[in-house]
N, C-alpha and C. Protein backbone atom coordinates (compact mmCIF):
# COMPACT_ATOMS: atom_id res chain seq x y z
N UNK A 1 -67.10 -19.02 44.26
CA UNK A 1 -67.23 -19.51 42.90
C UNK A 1 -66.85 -20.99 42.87
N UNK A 2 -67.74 -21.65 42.29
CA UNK A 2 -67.40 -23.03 42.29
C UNK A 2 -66.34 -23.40 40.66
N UNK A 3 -65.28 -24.03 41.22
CA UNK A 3 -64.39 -24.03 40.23
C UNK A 3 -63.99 -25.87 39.96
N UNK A 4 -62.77 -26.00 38.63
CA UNK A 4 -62.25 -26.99 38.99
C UNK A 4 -60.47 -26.68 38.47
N UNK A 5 -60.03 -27.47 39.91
CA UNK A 5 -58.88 -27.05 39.41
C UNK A 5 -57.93 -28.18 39.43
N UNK A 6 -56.79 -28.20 39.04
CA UNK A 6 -55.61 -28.84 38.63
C UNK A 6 -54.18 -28.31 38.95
N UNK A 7 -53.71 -29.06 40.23
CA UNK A 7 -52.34 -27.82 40.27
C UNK A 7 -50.88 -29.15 40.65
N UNK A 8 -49.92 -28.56 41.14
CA UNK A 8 -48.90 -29.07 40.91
C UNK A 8 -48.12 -29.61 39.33
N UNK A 9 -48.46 -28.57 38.59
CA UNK A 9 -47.85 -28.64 37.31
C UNK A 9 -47.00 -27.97 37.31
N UNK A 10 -46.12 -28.55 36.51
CA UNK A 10 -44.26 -27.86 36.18
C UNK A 10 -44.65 -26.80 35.55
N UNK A 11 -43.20 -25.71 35.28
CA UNK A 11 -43.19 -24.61 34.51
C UNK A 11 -43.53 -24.87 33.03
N UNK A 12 -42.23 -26.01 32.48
CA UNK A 12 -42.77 -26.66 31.02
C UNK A 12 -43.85 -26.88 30.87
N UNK A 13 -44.82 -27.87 31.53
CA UNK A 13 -45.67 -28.03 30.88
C UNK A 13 -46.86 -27.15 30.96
N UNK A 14 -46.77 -25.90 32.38
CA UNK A 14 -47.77 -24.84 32.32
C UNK A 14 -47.63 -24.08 30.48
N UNK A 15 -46.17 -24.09 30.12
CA UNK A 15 -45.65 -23.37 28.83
C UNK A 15 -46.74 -24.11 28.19
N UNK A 16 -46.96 -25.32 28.04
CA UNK A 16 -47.60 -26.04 26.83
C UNK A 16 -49.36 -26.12 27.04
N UNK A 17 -49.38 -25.93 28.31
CA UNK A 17 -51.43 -25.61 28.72
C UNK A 17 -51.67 -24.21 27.96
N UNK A 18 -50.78 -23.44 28.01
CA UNK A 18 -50.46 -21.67 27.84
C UNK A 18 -50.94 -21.80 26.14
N UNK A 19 -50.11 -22.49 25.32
CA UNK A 19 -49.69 -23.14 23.97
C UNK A 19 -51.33 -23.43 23.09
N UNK A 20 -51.81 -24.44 24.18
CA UNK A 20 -52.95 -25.10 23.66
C UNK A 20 -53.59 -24.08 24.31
N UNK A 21 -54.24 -22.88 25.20
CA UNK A 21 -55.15 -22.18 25.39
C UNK A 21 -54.92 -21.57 24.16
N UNK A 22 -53.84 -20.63 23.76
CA UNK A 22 -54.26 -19.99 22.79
C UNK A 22 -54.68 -20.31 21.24
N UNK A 23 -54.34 -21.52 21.06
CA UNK A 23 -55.11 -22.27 20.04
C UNK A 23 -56.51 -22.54 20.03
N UNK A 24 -56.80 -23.17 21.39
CA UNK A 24 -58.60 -23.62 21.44
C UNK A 24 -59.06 -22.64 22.23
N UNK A 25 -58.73 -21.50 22.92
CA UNK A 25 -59.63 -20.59 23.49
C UNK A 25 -59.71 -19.55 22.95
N UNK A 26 -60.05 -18.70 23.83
CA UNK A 26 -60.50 -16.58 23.42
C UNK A 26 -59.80 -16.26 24.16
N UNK A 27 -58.30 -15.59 23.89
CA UNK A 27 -57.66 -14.37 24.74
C UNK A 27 -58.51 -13.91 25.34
N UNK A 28 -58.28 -13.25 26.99
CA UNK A 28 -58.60 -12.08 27.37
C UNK A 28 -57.68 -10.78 27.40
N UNK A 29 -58.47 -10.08 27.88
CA UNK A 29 -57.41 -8.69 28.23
C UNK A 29 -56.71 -9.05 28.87
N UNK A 30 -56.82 -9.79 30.10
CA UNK A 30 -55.67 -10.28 31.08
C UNK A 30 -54.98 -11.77 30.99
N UNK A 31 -53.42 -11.50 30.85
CA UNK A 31 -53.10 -12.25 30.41
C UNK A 31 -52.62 -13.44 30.56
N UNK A 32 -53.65 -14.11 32.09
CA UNK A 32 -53.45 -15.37 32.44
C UNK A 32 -54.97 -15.90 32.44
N UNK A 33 -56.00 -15.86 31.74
CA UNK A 33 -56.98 -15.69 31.38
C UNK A 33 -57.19 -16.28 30.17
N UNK A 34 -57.97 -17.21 29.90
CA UNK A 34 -59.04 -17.38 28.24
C UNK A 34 -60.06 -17.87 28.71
N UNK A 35 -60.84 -17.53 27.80
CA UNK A 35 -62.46 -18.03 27.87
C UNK A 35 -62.47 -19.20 26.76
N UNK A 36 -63.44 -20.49 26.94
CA UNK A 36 -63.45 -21.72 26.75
C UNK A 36 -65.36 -21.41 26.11
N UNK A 37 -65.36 -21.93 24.85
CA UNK A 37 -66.66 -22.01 24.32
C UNK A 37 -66.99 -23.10 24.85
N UNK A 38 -68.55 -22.73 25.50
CA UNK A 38 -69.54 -24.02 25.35
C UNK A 38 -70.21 -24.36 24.00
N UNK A 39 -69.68 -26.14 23.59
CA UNK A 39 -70.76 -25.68 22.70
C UNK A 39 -72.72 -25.72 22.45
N UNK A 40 -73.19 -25.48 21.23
CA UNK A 40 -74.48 -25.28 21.21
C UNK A 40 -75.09 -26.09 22.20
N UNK A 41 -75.05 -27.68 21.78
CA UNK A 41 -75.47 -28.77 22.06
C UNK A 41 -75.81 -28.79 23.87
N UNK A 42 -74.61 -27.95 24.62
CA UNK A 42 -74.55 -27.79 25.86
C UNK A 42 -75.38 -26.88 26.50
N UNK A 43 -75.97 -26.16 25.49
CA UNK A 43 -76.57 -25.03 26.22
C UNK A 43 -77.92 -24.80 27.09
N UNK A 44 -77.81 -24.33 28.20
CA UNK A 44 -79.38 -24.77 28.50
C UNK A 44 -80.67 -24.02 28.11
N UNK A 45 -81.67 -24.21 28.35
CA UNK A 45 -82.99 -23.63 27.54
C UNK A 45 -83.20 -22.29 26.83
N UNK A 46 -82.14 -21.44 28.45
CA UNK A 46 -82.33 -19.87 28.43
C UNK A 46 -80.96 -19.18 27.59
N UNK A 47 -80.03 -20.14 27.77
CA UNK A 47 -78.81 -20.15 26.52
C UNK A 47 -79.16 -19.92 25.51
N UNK A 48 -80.02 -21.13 24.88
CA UNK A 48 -80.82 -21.14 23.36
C UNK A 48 -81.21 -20.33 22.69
N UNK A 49 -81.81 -19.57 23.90
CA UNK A 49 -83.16 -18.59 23.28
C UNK A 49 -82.55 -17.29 23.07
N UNK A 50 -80.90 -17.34 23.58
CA UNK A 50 -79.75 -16.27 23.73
C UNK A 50 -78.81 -16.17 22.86
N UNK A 51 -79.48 -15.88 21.40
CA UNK A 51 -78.75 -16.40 20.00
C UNK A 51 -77.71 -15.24 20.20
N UNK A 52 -77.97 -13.78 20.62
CA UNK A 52 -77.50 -12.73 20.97
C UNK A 52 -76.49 -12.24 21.44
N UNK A 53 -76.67 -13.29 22.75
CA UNK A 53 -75.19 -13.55 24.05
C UNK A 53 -74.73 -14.24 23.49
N UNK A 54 -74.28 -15.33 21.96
CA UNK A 54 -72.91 -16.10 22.00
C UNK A 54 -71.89 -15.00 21.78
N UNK A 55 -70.76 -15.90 21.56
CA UNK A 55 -70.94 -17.14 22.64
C UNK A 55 -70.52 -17.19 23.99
N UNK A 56 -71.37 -18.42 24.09
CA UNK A 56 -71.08 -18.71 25.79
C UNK A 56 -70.05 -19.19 26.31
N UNK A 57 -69.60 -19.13 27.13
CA UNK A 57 -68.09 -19.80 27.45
C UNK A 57 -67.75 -19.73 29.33
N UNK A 58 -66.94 -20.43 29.45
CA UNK A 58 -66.52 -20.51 30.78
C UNK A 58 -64.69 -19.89 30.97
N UNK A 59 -64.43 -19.61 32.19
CA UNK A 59 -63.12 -19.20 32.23
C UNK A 59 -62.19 -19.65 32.65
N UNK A 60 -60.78 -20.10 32.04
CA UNK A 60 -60.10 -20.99 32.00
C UNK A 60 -58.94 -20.21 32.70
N UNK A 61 -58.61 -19.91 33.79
CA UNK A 61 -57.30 -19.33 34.44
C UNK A 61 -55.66 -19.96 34.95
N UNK A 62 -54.81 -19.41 35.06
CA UNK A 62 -53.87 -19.94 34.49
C UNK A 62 -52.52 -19.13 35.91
N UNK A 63 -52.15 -20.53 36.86
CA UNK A 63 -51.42 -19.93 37.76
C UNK A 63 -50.00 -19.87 37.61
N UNK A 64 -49.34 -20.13 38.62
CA UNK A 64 -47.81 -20.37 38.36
C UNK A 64 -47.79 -21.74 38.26
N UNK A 65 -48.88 -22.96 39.16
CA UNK A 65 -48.32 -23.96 38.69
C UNK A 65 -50.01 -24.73 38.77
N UNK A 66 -50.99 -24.05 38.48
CA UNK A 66 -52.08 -24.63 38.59
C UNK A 66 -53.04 -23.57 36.93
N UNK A 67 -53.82 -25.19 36.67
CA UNK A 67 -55.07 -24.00 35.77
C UNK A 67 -56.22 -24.54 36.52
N UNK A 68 -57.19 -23.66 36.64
CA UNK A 68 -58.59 -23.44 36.90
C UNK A 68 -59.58 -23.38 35.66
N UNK A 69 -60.83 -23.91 36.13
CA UNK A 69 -61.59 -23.37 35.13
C UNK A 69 -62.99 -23.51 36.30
N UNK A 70 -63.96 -22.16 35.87
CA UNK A 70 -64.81 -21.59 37.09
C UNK A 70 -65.98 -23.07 36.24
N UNK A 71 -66.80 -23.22 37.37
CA UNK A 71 -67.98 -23.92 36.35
C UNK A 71 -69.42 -22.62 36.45
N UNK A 72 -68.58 -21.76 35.64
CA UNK A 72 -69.99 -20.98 35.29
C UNK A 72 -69.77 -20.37 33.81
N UNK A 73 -71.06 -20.46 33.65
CA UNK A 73 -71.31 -20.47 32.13
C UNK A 73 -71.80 -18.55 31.93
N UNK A 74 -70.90 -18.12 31.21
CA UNK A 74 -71.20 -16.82 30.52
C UNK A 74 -71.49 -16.61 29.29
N UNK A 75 -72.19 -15.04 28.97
CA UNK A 75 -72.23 -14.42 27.57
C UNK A 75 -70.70 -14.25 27.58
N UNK A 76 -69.97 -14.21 26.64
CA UNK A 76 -69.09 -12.90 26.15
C UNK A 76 -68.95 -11.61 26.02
N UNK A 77 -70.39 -11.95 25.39
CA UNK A 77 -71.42 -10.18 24.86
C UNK A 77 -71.67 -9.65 26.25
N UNK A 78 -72.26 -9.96 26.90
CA UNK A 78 -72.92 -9.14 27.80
C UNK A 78 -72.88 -9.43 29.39
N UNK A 79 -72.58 -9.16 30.11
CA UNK A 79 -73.09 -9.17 31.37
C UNK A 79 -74.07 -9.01 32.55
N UNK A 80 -75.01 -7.80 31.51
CA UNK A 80 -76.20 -7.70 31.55
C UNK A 80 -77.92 -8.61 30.96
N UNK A 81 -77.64 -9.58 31.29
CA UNK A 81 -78.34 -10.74 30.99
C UNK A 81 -78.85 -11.85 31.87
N UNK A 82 -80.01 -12.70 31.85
CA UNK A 82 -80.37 -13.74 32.60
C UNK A 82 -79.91 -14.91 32.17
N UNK A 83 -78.86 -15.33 31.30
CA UNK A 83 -78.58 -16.92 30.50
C UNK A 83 -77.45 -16.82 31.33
N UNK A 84 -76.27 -15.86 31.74
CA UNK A 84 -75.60 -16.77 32.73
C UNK A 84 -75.94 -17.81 33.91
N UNK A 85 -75.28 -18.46 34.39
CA UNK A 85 -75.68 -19.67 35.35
C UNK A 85 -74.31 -20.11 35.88
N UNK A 86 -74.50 -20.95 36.69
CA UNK A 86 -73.75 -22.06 36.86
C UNK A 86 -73.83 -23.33 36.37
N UNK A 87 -72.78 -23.91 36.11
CA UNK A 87 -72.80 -24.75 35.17
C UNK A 87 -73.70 -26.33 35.16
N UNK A 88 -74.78 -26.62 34.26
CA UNK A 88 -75.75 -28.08 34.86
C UNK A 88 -74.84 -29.12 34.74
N UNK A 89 -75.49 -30.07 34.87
CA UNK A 89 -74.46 -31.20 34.71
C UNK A 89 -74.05 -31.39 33.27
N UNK A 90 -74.45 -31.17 32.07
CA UNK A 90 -73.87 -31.82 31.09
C UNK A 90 -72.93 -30.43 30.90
N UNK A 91 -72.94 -29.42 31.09
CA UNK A 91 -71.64 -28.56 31.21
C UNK A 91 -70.64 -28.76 31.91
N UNK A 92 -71.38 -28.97 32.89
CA UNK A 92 -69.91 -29.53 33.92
C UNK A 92 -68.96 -30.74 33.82
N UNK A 93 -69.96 -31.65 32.94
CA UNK A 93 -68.96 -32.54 32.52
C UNK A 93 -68.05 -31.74 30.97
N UNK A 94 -68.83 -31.01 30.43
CA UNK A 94 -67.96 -30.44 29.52
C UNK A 94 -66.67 -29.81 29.66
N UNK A 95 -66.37 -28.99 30.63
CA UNK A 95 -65.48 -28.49 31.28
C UNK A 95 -64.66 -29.36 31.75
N UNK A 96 -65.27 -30.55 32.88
CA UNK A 96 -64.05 -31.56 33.63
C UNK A 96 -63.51 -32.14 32.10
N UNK A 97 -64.23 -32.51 31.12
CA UNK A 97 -63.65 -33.27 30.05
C UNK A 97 -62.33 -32.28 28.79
N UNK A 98 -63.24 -31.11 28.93
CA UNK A 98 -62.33 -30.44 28.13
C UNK A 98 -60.63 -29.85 29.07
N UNK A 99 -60.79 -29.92 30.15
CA UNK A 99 -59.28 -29.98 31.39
C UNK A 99 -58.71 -31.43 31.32
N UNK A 100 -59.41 -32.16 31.03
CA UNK A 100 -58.75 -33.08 31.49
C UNK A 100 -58.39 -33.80 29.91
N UNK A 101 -58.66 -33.71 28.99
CA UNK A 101 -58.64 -33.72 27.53
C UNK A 101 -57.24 -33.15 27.11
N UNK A 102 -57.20 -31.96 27.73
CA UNK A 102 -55.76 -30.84 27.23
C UNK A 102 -54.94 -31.72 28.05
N UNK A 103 -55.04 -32.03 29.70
CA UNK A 103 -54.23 -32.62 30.30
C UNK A 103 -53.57 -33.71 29.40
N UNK A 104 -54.37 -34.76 28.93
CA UNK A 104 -53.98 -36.07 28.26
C UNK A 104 -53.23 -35.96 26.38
N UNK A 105 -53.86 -34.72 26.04
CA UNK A 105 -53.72 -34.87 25.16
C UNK A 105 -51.75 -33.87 25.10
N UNK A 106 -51.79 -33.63 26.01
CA UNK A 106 -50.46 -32.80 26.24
C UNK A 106 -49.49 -33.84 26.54
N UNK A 107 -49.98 -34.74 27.01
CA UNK A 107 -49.29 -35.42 28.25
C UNK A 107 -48.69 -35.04 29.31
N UNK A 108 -49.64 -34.38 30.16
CA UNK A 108 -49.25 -34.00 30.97
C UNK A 108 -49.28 -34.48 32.48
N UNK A 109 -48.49 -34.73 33.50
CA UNK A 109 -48.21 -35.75 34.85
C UNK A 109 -48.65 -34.48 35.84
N UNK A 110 -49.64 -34.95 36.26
CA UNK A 110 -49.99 -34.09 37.72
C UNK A 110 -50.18 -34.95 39.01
């Protein structure tokens, strides 16, 4: 799985990535886990036409001293579908921007 990740972060400030996931993401069942909306604008052709599968989102994971986020783009809804992918480039910059966004906007030193 092609991912991006970020590690050597303190306990505190993993507390405060933890803080801001559950504000801007989707809980999962598991609880080092949220899913991250793509939005519309990002979506590619077969996304679009997948009013059905929103939303789409990527997965934002959460270590002892690292977060991840995969660059692949999912339904929520379904798993059974052709609009997942891996992520094109203007997603992928969505993702590096939205990690590295929480990073700055936390202030956080890695």
């Amino acid at each position: 799985m092609r991912a991006y990740l970020i590690d050597e972060i303190s306990p505190p400030d993993m507390e405060k990535i933890k803080g801001f996931l559950k504000e801007n993401a989707i809980k999962s069942n598991l609880e080092q886990i949220f899913w991250a909306k793509i939005p519309e604008e990002f979506l590619n052709p077969i996304q679009l036409e997948h009013s059905q599968c929103r939303p789409h989102v990527f997965s934002v994971e959460l270590g002892a001293d690292w977060v991840k986020a995969e660059l692949f783009v999912r339904s929520k809804i379904t798993m059974q579908c052709t609009c997942p992918g891996y992520c094109n480039k203007q997603q992928r910059n969505y993702v590096h921007n939205f990690l590295d966004g929480m990073i700055e906007q936390l202030h956080i030193t890695t």
